[in-house]
N, C-alpha and C. Protein backbone atom coordinates (compact mmCIF):
# COMPACT_ATOMS: atom_id res chain seq x y z
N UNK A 1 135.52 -4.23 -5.48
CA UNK A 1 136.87 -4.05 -5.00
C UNK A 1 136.86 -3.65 -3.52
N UNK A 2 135.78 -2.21 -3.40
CA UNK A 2 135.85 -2.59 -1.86
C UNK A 2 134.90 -2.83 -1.41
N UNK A 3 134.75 -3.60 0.11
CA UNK A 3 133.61 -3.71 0.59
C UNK A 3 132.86 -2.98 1.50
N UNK A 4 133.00 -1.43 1.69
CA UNK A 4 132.69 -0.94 2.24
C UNK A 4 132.32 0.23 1.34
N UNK A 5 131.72 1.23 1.65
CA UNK A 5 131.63 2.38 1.37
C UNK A 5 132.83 4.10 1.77
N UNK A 6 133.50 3.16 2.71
CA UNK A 6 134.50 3.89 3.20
C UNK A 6 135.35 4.06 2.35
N UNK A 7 135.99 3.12 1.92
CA UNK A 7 137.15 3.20 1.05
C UNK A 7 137.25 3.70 -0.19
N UNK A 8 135.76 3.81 -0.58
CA UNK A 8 135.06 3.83 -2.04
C UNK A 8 135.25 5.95 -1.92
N UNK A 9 134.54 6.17 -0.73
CA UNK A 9 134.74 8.06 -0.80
C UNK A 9 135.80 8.28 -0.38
N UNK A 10 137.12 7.46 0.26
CA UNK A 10 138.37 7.64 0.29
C UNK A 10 138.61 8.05 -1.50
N UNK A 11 138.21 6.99 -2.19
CA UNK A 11 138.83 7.15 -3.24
C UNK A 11 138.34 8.14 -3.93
N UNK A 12 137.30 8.64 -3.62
CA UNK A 12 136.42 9.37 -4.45
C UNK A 12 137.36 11.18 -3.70
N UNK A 13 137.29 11.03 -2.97
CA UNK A 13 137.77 12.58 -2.40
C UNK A 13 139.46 12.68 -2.66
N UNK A 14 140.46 11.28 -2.74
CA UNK A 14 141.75 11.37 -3.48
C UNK A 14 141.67 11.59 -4.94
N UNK A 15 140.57 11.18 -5.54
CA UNK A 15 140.63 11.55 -6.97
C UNK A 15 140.18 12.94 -7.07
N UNK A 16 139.24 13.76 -6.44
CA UNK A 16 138.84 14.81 -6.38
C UNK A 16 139.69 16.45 -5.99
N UNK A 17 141.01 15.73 -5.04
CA UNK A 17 141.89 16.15 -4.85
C UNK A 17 143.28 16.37 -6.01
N UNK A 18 143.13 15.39 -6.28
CA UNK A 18 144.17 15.03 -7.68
C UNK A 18 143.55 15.81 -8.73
N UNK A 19 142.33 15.86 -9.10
CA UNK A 19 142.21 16.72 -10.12
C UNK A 19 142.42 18.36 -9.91
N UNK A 20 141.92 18.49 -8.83
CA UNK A 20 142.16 20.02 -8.19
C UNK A 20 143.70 20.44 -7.72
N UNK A 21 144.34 19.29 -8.12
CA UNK A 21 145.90 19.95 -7.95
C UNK A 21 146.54 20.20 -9.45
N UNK A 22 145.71 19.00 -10.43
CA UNK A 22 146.42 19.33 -11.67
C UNK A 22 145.77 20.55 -12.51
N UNK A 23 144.35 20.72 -11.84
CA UNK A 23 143.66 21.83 -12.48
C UNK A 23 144.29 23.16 -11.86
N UNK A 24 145.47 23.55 -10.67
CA UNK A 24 145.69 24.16 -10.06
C UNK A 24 147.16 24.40 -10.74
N UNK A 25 147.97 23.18 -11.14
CA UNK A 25 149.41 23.71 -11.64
C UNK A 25 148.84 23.54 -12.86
N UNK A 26 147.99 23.85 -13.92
CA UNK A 26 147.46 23.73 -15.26
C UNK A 26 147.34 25.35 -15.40
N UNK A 27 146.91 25.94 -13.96
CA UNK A 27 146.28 27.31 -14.51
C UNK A 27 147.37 28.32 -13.82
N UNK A 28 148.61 27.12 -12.83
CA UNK A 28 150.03 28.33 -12.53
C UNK A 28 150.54 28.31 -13.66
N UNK A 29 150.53 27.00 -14.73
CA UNK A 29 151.50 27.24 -15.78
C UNK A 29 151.00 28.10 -17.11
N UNK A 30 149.88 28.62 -16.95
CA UNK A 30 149.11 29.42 -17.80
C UNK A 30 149.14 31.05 -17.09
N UNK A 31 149.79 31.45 -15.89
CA UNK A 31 149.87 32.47 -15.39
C UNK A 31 151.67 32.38 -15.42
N UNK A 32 151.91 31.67 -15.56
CA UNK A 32 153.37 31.51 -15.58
C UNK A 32 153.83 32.08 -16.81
N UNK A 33 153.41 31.64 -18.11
CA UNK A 33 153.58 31.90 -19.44
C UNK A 33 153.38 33.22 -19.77
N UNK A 34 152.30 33.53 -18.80
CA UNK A 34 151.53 35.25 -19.32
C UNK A 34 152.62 35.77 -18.80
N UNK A 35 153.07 35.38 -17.19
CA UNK A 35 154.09 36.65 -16.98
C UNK A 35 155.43 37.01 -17.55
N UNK A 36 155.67 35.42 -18.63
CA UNK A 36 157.28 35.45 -19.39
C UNK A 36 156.66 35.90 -20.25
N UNK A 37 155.79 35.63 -21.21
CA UNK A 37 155.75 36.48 -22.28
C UNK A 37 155.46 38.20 -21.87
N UNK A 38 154.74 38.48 -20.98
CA UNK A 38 154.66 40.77 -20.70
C UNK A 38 155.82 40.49 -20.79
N UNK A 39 156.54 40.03 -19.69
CA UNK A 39 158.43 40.97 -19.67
C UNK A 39 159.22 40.31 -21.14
N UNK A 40 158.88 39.58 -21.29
CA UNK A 40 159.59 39.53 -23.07
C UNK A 40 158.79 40.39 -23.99
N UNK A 41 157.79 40.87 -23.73
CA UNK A 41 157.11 41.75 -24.85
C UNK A 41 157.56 43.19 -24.39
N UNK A 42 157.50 43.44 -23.28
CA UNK A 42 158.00 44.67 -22.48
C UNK A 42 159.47 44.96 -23.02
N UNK A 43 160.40 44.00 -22.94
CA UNK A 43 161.82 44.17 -23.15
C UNK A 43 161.78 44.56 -24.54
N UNK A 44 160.97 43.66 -25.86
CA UNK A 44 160.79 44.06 -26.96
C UNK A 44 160.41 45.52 -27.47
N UNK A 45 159.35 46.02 -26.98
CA UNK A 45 158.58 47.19 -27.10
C UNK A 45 159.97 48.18 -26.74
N UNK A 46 160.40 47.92 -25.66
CA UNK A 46 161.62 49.07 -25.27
C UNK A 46 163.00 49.22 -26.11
N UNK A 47 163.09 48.10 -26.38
CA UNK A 47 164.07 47.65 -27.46
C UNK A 47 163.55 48.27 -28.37
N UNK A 48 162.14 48.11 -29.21
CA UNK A 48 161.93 49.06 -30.60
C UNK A 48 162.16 50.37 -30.21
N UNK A 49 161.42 50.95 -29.03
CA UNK A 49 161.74 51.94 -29.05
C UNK A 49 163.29 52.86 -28.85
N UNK A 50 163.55 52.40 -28.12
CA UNK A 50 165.27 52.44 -27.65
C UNK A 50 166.21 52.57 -29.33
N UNK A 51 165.99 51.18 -30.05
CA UNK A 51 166.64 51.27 -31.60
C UNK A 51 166.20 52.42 -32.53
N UNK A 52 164.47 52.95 -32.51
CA UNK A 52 164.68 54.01 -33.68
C UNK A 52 164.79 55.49 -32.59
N UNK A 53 164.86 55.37 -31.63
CA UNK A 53 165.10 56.45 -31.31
C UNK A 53 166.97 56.88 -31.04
N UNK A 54 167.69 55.63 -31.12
CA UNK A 54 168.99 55.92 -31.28
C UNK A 54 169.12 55.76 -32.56
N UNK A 55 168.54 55.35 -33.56
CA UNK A 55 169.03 55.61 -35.10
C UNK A 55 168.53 56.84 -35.43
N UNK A 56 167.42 57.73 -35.10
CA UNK A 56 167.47 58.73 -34.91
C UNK A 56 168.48 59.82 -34.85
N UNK A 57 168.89 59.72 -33.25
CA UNK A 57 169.82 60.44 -33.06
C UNK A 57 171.20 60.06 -33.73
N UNK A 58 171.68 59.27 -34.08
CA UNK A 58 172.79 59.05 -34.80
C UNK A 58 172.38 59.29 -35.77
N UNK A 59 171.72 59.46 -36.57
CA UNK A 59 171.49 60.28 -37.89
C UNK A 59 172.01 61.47 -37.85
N UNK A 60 170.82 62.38 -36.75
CA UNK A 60 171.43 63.97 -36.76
C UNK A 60 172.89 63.93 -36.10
N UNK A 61 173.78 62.77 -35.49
CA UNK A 61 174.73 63.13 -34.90
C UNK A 61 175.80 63.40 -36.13
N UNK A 62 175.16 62.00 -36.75
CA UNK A 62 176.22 61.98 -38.26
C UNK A 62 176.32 63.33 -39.42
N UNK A 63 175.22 64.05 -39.35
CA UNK A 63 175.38 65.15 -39.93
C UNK A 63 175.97 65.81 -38.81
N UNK A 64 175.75 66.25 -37.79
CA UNK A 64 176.42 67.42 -37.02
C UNK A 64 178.00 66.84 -37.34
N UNK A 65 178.63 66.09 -37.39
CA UNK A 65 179.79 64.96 -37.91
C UNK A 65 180.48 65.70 -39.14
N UNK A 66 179.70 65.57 -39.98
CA UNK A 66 179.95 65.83 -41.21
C UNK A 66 179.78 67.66 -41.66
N UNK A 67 179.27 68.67 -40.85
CA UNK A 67 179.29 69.90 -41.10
C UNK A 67 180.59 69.97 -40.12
N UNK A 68 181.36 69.75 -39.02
CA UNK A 68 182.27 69.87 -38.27
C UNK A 68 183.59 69.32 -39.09
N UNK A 69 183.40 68.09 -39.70
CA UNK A 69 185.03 67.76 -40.61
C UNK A 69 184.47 68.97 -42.18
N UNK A 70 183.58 69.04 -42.50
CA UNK A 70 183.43 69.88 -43.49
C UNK A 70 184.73 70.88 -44.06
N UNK A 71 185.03 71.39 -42.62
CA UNK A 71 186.05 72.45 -42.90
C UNK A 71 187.53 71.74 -43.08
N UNK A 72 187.55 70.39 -42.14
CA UNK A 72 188.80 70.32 -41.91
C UNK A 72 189.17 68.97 -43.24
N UNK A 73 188.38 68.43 -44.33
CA UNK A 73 188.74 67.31 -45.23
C UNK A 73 188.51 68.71 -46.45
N UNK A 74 188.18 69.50 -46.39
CA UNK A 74 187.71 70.45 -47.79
C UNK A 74 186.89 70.58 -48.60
N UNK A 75 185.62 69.76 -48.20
CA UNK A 75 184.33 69.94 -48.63
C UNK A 75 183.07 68.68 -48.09
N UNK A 76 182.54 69.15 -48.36
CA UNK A 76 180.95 68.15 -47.75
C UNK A 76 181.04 66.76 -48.17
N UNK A 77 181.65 66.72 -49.83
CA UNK A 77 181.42 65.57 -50.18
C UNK A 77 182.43 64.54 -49.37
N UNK A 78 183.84 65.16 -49.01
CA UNK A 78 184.49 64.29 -48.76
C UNK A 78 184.34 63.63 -47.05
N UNK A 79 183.87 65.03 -46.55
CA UNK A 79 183.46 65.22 -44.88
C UNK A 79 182.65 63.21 -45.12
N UNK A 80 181.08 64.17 -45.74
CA UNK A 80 180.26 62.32 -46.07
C UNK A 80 180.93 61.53 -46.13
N UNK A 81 182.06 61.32 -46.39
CA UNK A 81 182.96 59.88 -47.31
C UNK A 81 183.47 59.53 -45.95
N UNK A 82 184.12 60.28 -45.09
CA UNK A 82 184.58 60.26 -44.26
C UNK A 82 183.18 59.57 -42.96
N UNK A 83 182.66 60.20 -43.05
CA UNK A 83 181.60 59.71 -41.60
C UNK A 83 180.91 58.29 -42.13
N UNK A 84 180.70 58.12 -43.97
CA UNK A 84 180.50 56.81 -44.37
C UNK A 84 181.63 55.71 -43.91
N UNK A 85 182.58 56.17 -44.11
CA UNK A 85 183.88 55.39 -43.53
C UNK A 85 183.84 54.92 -42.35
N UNK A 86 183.55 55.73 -41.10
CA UNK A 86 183.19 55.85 -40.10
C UNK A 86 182.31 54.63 -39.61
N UNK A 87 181.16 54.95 -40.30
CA UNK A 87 179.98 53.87 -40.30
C UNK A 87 180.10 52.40 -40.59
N UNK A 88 180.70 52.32 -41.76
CA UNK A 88 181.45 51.17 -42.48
C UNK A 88 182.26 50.10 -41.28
N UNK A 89 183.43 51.15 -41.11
CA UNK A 89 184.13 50.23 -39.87
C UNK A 89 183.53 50.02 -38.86
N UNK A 90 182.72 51.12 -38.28
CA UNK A 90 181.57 50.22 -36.96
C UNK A 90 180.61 49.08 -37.38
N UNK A 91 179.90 49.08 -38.34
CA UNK A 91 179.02 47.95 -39.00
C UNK A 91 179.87 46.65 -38.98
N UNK A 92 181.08 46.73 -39.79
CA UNK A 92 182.30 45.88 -39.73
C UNK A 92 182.52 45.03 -38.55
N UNK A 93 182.63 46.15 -37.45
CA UNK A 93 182.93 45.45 -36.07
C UNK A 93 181.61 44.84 -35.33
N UNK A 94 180.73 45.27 -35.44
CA UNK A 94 179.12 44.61 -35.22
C UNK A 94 179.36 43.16 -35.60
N UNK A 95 179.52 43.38 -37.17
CA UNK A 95 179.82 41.69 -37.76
C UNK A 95 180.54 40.97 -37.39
N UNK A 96 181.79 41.30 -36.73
CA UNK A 96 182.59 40.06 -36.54
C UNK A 96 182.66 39.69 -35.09
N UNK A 97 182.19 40.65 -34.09
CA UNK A 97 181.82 40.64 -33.05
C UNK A 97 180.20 40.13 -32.78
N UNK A 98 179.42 39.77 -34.03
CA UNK A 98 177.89 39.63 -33.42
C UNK A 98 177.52 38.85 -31.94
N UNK A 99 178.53 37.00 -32.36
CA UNK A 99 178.68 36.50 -31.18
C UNK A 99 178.61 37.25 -29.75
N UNK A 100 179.72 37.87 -29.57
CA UNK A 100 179.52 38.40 -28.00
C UNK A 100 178.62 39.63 -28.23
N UNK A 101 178.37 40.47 -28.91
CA UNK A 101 177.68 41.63 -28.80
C UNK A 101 176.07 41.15 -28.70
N UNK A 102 175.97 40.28 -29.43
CA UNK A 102 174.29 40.35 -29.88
C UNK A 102 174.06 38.84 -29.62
N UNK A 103 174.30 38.24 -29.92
CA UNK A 103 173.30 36.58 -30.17
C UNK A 103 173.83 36.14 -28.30
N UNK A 104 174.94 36.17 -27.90
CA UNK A 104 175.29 35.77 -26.36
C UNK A 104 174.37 36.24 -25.32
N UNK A 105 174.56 37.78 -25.68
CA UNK A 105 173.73 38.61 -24.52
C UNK A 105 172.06 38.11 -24.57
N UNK A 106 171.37 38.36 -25.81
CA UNK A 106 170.02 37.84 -26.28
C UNK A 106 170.22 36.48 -25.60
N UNK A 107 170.69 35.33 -25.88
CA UNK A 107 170.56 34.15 -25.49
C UNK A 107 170.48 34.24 -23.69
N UNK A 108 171.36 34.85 -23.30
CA UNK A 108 171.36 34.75 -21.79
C UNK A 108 170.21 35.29 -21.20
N UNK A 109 169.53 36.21 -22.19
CA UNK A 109 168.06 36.79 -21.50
C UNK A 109 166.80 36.23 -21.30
N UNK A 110 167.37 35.73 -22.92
CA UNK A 110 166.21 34.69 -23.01
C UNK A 110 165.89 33.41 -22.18
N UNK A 111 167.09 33.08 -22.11
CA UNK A 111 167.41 32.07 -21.16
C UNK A 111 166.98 31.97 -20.01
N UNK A 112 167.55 33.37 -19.18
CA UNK A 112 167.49 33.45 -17.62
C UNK A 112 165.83 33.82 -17.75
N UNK A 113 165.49 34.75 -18.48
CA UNK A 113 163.49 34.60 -18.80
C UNK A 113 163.05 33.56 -18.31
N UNK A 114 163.06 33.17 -19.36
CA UNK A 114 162.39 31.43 -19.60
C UNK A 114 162.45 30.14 -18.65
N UNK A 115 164.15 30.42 -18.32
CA UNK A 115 163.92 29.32 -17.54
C UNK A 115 164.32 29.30 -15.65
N UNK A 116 163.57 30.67 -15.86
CA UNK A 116 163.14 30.67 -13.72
C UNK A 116 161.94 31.06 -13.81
């Protein structure tokens, strides 16, 4: 094909080049991945922690809740009924709100993550 030797290490140093660019965005897109997955594992980890440490505290809040109406419904059992009630209608509104509260916000994170 050619008749020289010139053209032949032309080709030889464009192919040599070409591989060293795909071996080069092969190993950005393998440093690329590592750094979306830490900050999605990071966001996760904080998130676990963040959730039992506020179910936590809303636990003891819900009793401090329930010794405070204690006096004012006329006994413990009903105070409970009352802060269950409480609970009930917030869970309630979680559900019918999940869309914007939870699956929108998640999607947009994930999203804006992933795809810059």
């Amino acid at each position: 094909m050619f008749t020289d030797n010139k053209g032949a290490g032309y080709l030889s140093e464009l192919l040599e080049g070409a591989k060293k660019y795909l071996l080069l965005h092969v190993e950005y897109a393998k440093l690329s991945v590592v750094a979306q997955l830490t900050k999605l594992l990071s966001v996760l980890i904080l998130t676990i922690v963040l959730i039992i440490g506020g179910t936590v505290t809303l636990f003891y809040l819900s009793f401090t809740l329930v010794y405070i109406l204690e006096p004012l419904t006329g006994g413990r059992a009903s105070a409970f009924a009352v802060v269950a009630g409480i609970w009930f209608l917030l869970i309630s509104i979680v559900v019918i709100f999940r869309n914007a509260l939870i699956v929108r916000p998640v999607f947009r994170f994930l999203a804006r993550l992933l795809l810059n």
